[in-house]
C-alpha atoms as a PDB file:
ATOM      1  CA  UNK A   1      52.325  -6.894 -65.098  1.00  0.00           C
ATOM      2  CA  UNK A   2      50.932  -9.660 -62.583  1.00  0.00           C
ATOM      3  CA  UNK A   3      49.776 -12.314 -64.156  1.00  0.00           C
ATOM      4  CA  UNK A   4      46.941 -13.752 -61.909  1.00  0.00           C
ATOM      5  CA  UNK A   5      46.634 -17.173 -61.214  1.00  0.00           C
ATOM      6  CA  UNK A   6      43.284 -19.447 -60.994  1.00  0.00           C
ATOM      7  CA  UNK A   7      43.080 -21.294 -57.629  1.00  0.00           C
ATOM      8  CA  UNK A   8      43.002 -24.963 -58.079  1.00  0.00           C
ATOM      9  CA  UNK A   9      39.967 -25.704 -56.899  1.00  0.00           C
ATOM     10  CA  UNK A  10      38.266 -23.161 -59.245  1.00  0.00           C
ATOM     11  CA  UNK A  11      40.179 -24.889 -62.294  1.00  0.00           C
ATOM     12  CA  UNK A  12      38.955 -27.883 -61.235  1.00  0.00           C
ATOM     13  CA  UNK A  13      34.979 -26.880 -61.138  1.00  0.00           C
ATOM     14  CA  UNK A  14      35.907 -24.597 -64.216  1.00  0.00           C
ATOM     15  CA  UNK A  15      37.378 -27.811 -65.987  1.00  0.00           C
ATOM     16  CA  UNK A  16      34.135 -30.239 -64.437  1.00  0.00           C
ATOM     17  CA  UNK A  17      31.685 -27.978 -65.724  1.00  0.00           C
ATOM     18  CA  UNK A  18      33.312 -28.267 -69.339  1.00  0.00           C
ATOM     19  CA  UNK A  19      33.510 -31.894 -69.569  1.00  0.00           C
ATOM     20  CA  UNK A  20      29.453 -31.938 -68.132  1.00  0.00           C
ATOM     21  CA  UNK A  21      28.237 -29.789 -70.740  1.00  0.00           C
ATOM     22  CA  UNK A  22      30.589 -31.574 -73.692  1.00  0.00           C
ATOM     23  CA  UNK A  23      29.133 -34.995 -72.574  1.00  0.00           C
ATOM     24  CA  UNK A  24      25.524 -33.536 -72.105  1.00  0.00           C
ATOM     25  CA  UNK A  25      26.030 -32.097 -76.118  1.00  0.00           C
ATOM     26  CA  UNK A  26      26.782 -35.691 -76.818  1.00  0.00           C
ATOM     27  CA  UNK A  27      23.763 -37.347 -75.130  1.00  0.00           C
ATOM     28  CA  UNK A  28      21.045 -38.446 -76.802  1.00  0.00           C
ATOM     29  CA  UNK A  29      18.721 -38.239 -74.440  1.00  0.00           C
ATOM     30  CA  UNK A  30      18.230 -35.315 -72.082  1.00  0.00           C
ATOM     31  CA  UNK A  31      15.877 -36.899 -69.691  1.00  0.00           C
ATOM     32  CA  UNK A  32      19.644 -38.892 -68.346  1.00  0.00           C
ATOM     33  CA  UNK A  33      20.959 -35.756 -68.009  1.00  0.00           C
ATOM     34  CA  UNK A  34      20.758 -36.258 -64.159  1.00  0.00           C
ATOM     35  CA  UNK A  35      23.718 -38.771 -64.637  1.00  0.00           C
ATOM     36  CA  UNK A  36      26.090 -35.655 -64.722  1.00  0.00           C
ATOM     37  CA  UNK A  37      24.869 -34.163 -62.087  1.00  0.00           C
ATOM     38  CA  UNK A  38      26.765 -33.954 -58.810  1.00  0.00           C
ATOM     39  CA  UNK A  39      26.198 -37.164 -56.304  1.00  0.00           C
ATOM     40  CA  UNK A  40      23.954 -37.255 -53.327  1.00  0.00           C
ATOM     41  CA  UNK A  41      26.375 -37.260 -50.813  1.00  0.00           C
ATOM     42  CA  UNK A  42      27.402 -40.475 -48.962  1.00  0.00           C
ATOM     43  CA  UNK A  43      25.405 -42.013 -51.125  1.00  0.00           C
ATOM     44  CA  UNK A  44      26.000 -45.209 -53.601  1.00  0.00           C
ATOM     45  CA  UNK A  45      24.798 -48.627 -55.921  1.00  0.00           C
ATOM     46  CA  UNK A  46      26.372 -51.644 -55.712  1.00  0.00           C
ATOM     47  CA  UNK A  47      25.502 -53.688 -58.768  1.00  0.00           C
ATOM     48  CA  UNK A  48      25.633 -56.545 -60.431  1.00  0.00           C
ATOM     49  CA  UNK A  49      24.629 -58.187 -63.831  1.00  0.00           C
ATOM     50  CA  UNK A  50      24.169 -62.172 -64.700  1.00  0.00           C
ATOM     51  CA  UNK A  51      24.907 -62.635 -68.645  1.00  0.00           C
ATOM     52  CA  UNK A  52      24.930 -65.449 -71.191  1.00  0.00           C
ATOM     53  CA  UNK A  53      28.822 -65.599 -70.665  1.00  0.00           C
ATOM     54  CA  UNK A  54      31.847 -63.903 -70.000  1.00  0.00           C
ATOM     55  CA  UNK A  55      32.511 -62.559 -73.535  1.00  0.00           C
ATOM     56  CA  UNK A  56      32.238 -58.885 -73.428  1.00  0.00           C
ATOM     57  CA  UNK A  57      31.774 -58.769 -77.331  1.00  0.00           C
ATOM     58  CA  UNK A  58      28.760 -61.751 -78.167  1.00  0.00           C
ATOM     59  CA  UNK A  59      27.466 -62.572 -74.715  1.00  0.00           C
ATOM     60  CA  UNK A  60      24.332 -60.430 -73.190  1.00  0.00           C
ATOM     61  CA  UNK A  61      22.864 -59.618 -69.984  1.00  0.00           C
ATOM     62  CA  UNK A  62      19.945 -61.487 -68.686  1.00  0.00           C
ATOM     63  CA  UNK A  63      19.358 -59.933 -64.721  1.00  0.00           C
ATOM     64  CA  UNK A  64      20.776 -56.739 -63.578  1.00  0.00           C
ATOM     65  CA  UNK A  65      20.544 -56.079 -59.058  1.00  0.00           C
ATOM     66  CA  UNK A  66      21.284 -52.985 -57.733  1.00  0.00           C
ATOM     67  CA  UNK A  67      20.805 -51.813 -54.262  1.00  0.00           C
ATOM     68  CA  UNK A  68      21.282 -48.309 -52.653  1.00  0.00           C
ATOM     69  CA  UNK A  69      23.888 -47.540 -49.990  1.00  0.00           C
ATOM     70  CA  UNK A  70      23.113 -44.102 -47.248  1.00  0.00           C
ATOM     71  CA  UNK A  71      26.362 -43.837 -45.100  1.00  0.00           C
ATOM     72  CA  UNK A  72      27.001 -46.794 -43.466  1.00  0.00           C
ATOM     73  CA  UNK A  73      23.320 -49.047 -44.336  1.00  0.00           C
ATOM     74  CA  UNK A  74      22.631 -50.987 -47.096  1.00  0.00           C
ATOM     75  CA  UNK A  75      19.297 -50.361 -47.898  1.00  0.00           C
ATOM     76  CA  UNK A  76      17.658 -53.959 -49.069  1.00  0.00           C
ATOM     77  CA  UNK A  77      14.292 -51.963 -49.261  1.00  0.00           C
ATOM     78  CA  UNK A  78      16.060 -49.685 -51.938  1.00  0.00           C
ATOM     79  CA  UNK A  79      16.700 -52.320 -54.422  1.00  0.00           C
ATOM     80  CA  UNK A  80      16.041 -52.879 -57.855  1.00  0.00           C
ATOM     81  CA  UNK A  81      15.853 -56.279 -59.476  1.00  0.00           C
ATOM     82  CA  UNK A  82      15.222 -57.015 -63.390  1.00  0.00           C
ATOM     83  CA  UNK A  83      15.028 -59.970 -65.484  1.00  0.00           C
ATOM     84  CA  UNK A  84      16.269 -58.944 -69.213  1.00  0.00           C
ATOM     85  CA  UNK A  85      15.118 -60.862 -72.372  1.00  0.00           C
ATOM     86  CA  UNK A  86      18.329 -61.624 -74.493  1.00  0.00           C
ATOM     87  CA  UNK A  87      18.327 -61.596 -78.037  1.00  0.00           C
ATOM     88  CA  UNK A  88      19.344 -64.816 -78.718  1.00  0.00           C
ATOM     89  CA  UNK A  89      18.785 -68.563 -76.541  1.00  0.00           C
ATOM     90  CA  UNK A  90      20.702 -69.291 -73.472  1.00  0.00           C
ATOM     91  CA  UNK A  91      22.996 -71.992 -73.266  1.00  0.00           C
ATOM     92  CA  UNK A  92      23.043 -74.728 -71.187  1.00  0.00           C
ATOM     93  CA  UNK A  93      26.458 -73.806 -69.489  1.00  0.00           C
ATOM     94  CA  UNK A  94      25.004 -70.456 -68.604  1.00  0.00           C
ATOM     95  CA  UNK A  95      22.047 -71.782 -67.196  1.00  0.00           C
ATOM     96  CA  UNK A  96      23.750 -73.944 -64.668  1.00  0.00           C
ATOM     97  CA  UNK A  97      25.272 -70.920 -63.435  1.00  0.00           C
ATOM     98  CA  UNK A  98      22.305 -68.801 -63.254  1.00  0.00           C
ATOM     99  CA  UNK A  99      19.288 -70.865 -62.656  1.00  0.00           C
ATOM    100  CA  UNK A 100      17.646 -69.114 -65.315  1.00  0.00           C
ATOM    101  CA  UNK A 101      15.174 -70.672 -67.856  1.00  0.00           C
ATOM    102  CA  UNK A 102      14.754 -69.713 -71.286  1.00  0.00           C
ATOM    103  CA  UNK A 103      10.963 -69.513 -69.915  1.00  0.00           C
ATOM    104  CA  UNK A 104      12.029 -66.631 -67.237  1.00  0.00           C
ATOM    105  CA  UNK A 105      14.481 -64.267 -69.471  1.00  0.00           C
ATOM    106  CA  UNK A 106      11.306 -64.686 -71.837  1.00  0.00           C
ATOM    107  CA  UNK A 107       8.907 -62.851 -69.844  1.00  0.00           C
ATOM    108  CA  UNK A 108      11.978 -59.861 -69.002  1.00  0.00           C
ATOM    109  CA  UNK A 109      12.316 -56.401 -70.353  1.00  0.00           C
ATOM    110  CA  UNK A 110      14.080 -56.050 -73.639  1.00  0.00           C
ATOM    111  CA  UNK A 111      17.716 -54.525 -73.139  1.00  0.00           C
ATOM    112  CA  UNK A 112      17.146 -50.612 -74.122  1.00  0.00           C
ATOM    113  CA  UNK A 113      13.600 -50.425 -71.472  1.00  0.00           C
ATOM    114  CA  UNK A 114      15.732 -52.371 -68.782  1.00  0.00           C
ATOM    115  CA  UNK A 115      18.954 -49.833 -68.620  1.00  0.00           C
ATOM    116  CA  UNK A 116      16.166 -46.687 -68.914  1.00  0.00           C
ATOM    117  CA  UNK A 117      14.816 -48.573 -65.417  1.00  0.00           C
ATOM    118  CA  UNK A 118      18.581 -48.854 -64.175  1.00  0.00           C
ATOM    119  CA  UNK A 119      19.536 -45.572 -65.214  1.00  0.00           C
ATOM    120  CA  UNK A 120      16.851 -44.127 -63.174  1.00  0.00           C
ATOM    121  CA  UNK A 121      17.682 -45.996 -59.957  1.00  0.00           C
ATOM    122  CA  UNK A 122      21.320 -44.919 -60.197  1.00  0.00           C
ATOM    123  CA  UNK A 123      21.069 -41.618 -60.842  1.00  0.00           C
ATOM    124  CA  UNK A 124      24.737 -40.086 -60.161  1.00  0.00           C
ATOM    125  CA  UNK A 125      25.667 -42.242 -57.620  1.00  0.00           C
ATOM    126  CA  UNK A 126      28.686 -43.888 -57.643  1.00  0.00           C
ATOM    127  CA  UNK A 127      28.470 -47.476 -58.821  1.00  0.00           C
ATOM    128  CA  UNK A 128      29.963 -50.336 -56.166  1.00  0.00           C
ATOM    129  CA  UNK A 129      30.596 -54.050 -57.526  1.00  0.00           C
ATOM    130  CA  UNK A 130      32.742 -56.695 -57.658  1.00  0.00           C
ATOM    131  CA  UNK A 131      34.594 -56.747 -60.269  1.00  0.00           C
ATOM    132  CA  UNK A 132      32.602 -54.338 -61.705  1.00  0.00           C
ATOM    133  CA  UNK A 133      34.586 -53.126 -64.621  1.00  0.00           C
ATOM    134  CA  UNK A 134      32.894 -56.741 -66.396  1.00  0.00           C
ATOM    135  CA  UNK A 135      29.627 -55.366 -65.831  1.00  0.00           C
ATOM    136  CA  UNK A 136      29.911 -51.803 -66.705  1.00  0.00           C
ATOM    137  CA  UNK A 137      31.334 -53.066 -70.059  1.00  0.00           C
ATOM    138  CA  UNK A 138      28.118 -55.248 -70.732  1.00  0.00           C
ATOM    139  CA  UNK A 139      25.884 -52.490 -69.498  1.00  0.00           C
ATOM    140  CA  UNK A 140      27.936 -49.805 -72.231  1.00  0.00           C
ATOM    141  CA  UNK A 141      27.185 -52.202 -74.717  1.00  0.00           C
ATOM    142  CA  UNK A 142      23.627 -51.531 -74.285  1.00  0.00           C
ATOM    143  CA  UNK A 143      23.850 -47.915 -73.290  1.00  0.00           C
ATOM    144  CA  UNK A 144      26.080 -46.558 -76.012  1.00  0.00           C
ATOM    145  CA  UNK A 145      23.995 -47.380 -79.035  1.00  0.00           C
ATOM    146  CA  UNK A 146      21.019 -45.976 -76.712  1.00  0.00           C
ATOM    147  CA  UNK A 147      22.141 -42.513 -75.470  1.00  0.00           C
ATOM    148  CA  UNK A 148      25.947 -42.080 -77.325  1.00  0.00           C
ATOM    149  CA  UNK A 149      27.506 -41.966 -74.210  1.00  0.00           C
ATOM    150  CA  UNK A 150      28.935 -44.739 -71.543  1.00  0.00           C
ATOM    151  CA  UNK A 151      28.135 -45.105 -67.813  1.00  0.00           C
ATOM    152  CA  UNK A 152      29.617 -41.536 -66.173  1.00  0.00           C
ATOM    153  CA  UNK A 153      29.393 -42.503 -62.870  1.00  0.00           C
ATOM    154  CA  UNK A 154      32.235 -43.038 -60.910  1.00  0.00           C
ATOM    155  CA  UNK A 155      33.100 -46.965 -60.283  1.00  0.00           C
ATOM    156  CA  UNK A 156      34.325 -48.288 -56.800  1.00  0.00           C
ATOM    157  CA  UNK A 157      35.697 -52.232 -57.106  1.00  0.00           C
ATOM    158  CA  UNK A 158      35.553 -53.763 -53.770  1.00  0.00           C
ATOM    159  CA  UNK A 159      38.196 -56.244 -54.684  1.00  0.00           C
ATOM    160  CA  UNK A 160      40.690 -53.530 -55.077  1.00  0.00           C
ATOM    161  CA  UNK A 161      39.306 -52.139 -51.358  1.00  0.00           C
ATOM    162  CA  UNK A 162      39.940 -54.982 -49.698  1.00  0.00           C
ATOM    163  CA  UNK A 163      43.407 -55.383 -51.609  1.00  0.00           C
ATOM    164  CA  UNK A 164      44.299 -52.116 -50.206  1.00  0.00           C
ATOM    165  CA  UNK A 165      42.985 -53.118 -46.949  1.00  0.00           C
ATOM    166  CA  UNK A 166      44.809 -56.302 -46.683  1.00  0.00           C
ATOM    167  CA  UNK A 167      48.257 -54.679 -47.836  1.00  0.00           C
ATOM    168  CA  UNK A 168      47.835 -52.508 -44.573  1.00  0.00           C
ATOM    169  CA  UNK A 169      47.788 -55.141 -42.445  1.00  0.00           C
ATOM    170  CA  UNK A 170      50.696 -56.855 -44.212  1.00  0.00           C
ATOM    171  CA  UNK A 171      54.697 -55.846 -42.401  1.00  0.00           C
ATOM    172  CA  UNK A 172      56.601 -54.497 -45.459  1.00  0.00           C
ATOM    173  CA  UNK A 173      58.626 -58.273 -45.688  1.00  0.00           C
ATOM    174  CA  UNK A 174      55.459 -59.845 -46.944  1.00  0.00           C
ATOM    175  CA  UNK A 175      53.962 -57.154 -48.960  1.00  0.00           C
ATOM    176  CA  UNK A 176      54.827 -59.118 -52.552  1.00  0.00           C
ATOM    177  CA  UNK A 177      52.242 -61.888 -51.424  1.00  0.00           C
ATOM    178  CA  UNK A 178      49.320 -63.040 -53.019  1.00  0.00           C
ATOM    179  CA  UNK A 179      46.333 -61.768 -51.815  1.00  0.00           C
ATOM    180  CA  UNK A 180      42.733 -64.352 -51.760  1.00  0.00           C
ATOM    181  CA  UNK A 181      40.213 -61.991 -53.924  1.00  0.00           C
ATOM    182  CA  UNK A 182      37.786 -64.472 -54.735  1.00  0.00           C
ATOM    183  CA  UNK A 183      34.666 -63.233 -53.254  1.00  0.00           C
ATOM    184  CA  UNK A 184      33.880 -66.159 -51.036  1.00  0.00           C
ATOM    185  CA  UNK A 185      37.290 -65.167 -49.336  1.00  0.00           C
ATOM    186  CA  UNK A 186      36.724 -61.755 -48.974  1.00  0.00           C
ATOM    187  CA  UNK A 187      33.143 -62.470 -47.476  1.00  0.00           C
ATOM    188  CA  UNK A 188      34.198 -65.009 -45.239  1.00  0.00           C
ATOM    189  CA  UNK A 189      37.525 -62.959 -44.116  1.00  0.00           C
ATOM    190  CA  UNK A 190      35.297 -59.692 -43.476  1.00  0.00           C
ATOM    191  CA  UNK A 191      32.562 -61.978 -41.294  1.00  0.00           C
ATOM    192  CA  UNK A 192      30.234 -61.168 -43.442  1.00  0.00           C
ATOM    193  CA  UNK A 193      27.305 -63.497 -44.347  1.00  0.00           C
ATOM    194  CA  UNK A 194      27.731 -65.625 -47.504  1.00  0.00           C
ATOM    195  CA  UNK A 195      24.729 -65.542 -50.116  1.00  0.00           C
ATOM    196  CA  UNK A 196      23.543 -67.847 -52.693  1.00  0.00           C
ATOM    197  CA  UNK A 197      26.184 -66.733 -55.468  1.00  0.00           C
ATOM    198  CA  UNK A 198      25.564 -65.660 -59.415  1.00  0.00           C
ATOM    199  CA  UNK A 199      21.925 -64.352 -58.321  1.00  0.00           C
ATOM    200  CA  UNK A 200      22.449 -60.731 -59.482  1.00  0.00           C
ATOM    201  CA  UNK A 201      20.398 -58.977 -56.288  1.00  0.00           C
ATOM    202  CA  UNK A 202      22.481 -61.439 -53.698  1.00  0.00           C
ATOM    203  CA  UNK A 203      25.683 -60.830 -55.480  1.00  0.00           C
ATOM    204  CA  UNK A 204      25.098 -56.563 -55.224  1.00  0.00           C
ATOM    205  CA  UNK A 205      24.066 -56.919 -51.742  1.00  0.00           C
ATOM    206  CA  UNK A 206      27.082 -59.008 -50.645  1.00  0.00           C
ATOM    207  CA  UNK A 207      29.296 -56.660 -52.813  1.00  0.00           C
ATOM    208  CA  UNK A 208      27.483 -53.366 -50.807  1.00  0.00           C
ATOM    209  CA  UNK A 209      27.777 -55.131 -47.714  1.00  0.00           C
ATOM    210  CA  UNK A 210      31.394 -55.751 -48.292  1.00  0.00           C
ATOM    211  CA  UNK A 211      31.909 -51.844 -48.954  1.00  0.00           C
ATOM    212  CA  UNK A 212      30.577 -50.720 -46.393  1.00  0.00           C
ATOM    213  CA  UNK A 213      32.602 -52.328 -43.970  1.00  0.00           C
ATOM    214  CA  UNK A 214      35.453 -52.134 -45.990  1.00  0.00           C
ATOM    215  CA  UNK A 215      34.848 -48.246 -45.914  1.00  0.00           C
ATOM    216  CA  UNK A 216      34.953 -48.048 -42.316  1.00  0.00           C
ATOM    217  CA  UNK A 217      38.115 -50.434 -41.791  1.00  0.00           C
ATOM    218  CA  UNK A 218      39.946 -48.410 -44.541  1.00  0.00           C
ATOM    219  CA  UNK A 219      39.134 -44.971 -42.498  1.00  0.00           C
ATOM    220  CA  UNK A 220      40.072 -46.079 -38.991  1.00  0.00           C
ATOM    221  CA  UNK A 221      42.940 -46.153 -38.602  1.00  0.00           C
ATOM    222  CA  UNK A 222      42.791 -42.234 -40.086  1.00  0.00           C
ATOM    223  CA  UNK A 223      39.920 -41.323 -37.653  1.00  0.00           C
ATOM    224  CA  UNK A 224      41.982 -43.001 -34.542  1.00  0.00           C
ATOM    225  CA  UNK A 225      45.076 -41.202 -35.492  1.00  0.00           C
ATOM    226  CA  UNK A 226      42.597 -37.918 -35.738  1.00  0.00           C
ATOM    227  CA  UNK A 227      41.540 -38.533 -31.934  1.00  0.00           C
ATOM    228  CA  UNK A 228      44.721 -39.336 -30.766  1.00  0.00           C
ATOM    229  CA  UNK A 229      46.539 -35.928 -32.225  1.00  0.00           C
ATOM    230  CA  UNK A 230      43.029 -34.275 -30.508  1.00  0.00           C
END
């Protein structure tokens, strides 16, 4: 008897269709069901999040920018920008990194009505940032309690892109180099225009603006290769 064998690429729907409707069972709130659904294509947020701190586990968000990327444009006039009230005061060492008063966080959404805006902006795009996985973790610490699930969407960290990029360029003798990731490098090695830092909007258009061309550097030499075998 023949035993017949599923194509891959029907397991692989078969299997994604599964793991949607487990994590939908587990969601708390159906109105975010759009979070699981399939991605508009070429389409994606870069983010970012100003907090109280760097402590995943006591400090708390108190801005959140996102901004939406179509194909190869950042789209500054798709943006979302939110001031969140934290729970508890700012301190002064946070501040001076910020620029944010106790009198501005005060007049911000609390934490839960702030990642309901978010959530809604995102959608199922993928999420773009620099070091992102930071600010996904703060943003789960909110979401969790909310909706009994974490962030779905898939995560792209530009600091790894332009890692990748970098080690490209690199002959194989030199490939066990450090490579500059602070951001002000990667800006300023990418010609790309340096914004006022640790403002969450400016930081998640410099990190979208640093995709994007990224994206296209990483997929050259591919597409040239493509033309040249044409």
């Amino acid at each position: 008897m023949q035993r017949m064998v599923m194509p891959w690429n029907a397991m692989k729907h078969s299997l994604g269709a599964l793991h949607r409707g487990w994590m939908l069972y587990h969601l708390a709130d159906e109105h975010f069901a759009f979070m699981y659904d399939d991605p508009p294509a070429d389409e994606w947020v870069a983010l970012d999040c100003e907090t109280t701190g760097l402590d995943v586990r006591r400090d708390q968000i108190v801005s959140i920018g996102a901004v939406r990327i179509v194909g190869n444009r950042l789209l500054t006039s798709q943006r979302l920008e939110l001031l969140v009230r934290p729970q508890r005061s700012l301190e002064v060492a946070s501040m001076l990194v910020h620029r944010l008063r106790e009198s501005d966080v005060a007049q911000g959404l609390d934490p839960e009505h702030a990642m309901r805006r978010l959530l809604d902006f995102i959608g199922s795009r993928p999420l773009v940032g620099y070091y992102l996985e930071f600010d996904v973790a703060m943003l789960n610490r909110v979401i969790w309690p909310m909706l009994g699930v974490r962030l779905p969407q898939p995560k792209i960290e530009v600091s790894a892109m332009y890692y990748d990029f970098k080690l490209r360029q690199m002959p194989a003798h030199r490939r066990g180099e450090t490579i500059d990731l602070r951001f002000a490098s990667i800006m300023h090695d990418l010609a790309l225009p340096l914004r006022e830092a640790h403002d969450a909007l400016n930081d998640a258009v410099m990190a979208g603006l640093a995709f994007v061309k990224l994206r296209r550097l990483l997929t050259e030499p591919a597409a040239g290769a493509q033309r040249r075998a044409g």
